[in-house]
Protein backbone atom coordinates (compact mmCIF):
# COMPACT_ATOMS: atom_id res chain seq x y z
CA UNK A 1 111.37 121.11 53.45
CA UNK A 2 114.29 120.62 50.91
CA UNK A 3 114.21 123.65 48.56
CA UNK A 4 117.56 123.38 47.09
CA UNK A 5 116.89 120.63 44.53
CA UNK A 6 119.63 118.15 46.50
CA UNK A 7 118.49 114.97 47.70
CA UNK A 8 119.08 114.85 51.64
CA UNK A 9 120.66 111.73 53.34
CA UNK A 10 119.09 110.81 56.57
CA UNK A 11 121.42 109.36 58.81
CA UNK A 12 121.38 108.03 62.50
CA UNK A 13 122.73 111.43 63.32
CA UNK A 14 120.29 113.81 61.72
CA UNK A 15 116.87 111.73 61.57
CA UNK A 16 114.22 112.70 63.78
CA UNK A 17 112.43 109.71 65.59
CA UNK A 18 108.82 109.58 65.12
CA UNK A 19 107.63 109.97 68.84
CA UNK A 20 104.64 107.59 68.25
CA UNK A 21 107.47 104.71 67.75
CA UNK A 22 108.21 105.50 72.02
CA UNK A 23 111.79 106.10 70.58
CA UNK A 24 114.62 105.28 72.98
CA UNK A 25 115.86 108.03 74.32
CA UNK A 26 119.63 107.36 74.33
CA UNK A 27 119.63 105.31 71.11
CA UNK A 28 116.42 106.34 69.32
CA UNK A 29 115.65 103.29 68.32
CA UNK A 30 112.10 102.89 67.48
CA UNK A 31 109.53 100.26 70.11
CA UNK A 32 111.37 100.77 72.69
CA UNK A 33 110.00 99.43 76.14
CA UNK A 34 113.10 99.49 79.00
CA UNK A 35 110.86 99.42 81.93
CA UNK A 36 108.73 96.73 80.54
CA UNK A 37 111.28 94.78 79.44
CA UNK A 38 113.14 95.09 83.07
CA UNK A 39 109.81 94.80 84.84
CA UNK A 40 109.10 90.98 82.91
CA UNK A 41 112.69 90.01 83.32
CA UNK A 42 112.33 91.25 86.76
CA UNK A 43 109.24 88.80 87.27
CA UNK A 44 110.46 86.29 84.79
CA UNK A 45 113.45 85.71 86.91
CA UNK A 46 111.79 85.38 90.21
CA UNK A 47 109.55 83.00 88.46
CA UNK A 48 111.96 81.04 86.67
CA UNK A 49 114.38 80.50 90.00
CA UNK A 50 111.55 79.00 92.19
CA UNK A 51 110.71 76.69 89.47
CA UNK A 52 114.55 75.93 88.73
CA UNK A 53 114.78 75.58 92.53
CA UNK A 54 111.85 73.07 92.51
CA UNK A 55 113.10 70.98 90.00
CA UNK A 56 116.92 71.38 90.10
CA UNK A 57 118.07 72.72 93.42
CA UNK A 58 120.64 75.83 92.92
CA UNK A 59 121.53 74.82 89.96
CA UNK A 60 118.38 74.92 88.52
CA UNK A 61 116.99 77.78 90.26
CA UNK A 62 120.32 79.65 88.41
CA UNK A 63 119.20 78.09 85.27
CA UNK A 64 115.47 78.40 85.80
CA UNK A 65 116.42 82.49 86.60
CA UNK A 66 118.12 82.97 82.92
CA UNK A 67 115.51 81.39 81.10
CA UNK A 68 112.72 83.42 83.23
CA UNK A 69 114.65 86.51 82.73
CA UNK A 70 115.13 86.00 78.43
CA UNK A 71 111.26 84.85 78.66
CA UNK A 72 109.87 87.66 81.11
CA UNK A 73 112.03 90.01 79.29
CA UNK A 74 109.97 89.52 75.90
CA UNK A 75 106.57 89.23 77.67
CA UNK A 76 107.28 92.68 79.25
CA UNK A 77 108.21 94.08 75.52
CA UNK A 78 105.55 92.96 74.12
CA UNK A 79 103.37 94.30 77.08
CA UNK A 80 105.07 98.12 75.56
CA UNK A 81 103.62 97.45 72.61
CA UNK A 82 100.07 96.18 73.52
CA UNK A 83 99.88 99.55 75.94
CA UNK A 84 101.01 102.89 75.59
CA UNK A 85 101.97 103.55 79.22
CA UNK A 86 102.15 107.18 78.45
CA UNK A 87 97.94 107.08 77.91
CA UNK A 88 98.29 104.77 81.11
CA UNK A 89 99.63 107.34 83.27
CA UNK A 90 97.53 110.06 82.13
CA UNK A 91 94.85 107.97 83.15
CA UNK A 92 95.95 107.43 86.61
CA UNK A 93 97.05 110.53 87.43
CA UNK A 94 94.01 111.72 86.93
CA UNK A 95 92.07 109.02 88.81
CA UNK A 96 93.78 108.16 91.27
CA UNK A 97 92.95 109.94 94.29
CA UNK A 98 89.52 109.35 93.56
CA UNK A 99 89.79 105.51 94.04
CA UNK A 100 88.20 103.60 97.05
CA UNK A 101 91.99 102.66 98.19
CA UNK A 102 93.01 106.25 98.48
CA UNK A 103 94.88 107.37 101.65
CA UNK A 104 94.11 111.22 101.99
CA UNK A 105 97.77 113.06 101.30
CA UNK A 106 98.87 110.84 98.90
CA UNK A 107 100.93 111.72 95.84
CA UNK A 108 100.19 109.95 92.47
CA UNK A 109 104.09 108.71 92.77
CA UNK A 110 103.32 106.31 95.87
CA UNK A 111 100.70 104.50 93.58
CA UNK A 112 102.10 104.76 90.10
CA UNK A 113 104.82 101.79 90.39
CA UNK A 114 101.50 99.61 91.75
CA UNK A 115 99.41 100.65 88.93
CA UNK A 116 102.76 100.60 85.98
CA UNK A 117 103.25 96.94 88.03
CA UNK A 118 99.18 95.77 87.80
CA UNK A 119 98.71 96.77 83.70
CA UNK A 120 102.16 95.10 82.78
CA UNK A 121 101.01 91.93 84.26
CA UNK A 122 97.91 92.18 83.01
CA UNK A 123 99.06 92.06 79.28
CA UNK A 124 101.60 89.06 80.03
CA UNK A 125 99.66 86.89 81.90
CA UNK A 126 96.34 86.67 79.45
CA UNK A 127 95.35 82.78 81.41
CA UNK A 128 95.55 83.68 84.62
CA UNK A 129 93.17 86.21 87.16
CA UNK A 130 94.94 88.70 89.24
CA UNK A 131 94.49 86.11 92.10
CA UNK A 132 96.06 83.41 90.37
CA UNK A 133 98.79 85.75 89.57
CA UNK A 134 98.83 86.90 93.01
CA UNK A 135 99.20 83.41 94.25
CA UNK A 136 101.91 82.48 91.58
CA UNK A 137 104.42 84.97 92.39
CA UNK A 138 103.09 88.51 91.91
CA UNK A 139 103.20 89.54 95.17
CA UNK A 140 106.75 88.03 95.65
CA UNK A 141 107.69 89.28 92.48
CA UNK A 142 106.84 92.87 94.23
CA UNK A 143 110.19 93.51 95.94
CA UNK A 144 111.82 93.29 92.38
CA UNK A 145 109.50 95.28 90.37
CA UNK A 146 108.69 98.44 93.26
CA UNK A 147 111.76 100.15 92.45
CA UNK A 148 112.05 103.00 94.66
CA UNK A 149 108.88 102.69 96.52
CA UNK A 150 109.10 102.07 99.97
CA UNK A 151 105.15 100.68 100.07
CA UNK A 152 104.99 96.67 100.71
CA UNK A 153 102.75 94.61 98.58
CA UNK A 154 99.60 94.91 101.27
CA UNK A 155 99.74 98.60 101.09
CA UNK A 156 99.15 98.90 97.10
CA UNK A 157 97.86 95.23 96.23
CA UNK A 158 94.27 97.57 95.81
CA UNK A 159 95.94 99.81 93.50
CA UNK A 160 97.59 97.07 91.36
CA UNK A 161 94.27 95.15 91.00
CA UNK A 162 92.84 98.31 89.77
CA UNK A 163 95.00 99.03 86.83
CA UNK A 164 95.24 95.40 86.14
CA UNK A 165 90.98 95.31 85.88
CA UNK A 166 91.45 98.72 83.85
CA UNK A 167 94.13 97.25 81.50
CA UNK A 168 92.12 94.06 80.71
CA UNK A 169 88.91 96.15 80.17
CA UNK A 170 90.55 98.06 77.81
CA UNK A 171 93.11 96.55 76.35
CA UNK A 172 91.94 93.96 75.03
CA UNK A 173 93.43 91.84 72.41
């Protein structure tokens, strides 16, 4: 608290982020969502090239990638702000080894890109069901998203199912 009767200019420099805005933590700018926003233009790309492809050969898959990334990119934003993957997390890490997919010895880090990867689709693709995703491109889509996991799409298809049945049961909008 200001005691000294002076008016105090916030700037950039001395504010302090409200942590409920998921500040960024390089810029501190408020909403921010990198890994959603990666994750959608991740998938939004894949997406977008096999339909380019389809339609336009190389070209258009090169085309049909941009517009799939700018597109995915804003779908996976918006997926920041429709879930707090902070209260996601928390969630799983606390569930997850009592799921019916669990492998004894697992670590909550060889399922949490699966789960991040099944609630963020969840939120962008409202129309479809996880097998019509599936179908579409989500398990392709997999190699992009998976990071530094190891795991192929067979061995945590269970796990993304599950926090994309979580995240439409309560998340809805």
């Amino acid at each position: 608290m200001n005691t000294s009767g002076k008016v105090e200019t916030i700037t950039p420099a001395n504010a302090k982020p409200n942590p409920a805005s998921n500040p960024d933590p390089i810029t501190g700018a408020p909403y921010s969502h990198p890994v959603e926003t990666a994750v959608g233009s991740a998938s939004g790309a894949g997406a977008g090239a096999l339909a380019g492809a389809a339609i336009g050969g190389p070209i258009g898959a090169i085309a049909g990638a941009v517009a799939g990334a700018v597109i995915g990119g804003v779908g996976g934003h918006a997926v920041g702000e429709a879930i707090d993957p902070t209260v996601e997390l928390s969630y799983w890490r606390t569930n997850y080894n009592t799921r019916p997919y669990y492998k004894q010895g697992r670590a909550f880090e060889d399922y949490e890109p699966a789960y991040r990867y099944g609630w963020e689709n969840a939120m962008t693709r409202r129309e479809a069901t996880f097998e019509e995703a599936e179908k579409a491109d989500l398990s392709a889509g997999w190699l992009a998203a998976r990071g530094t996991s190891r795991e192929a799409w067979e061995d945590v298809r269970d796990a993304s199912r599950d926090a994309w049945a979580h995240a439409r049961t309560n998340h809805k909008q």
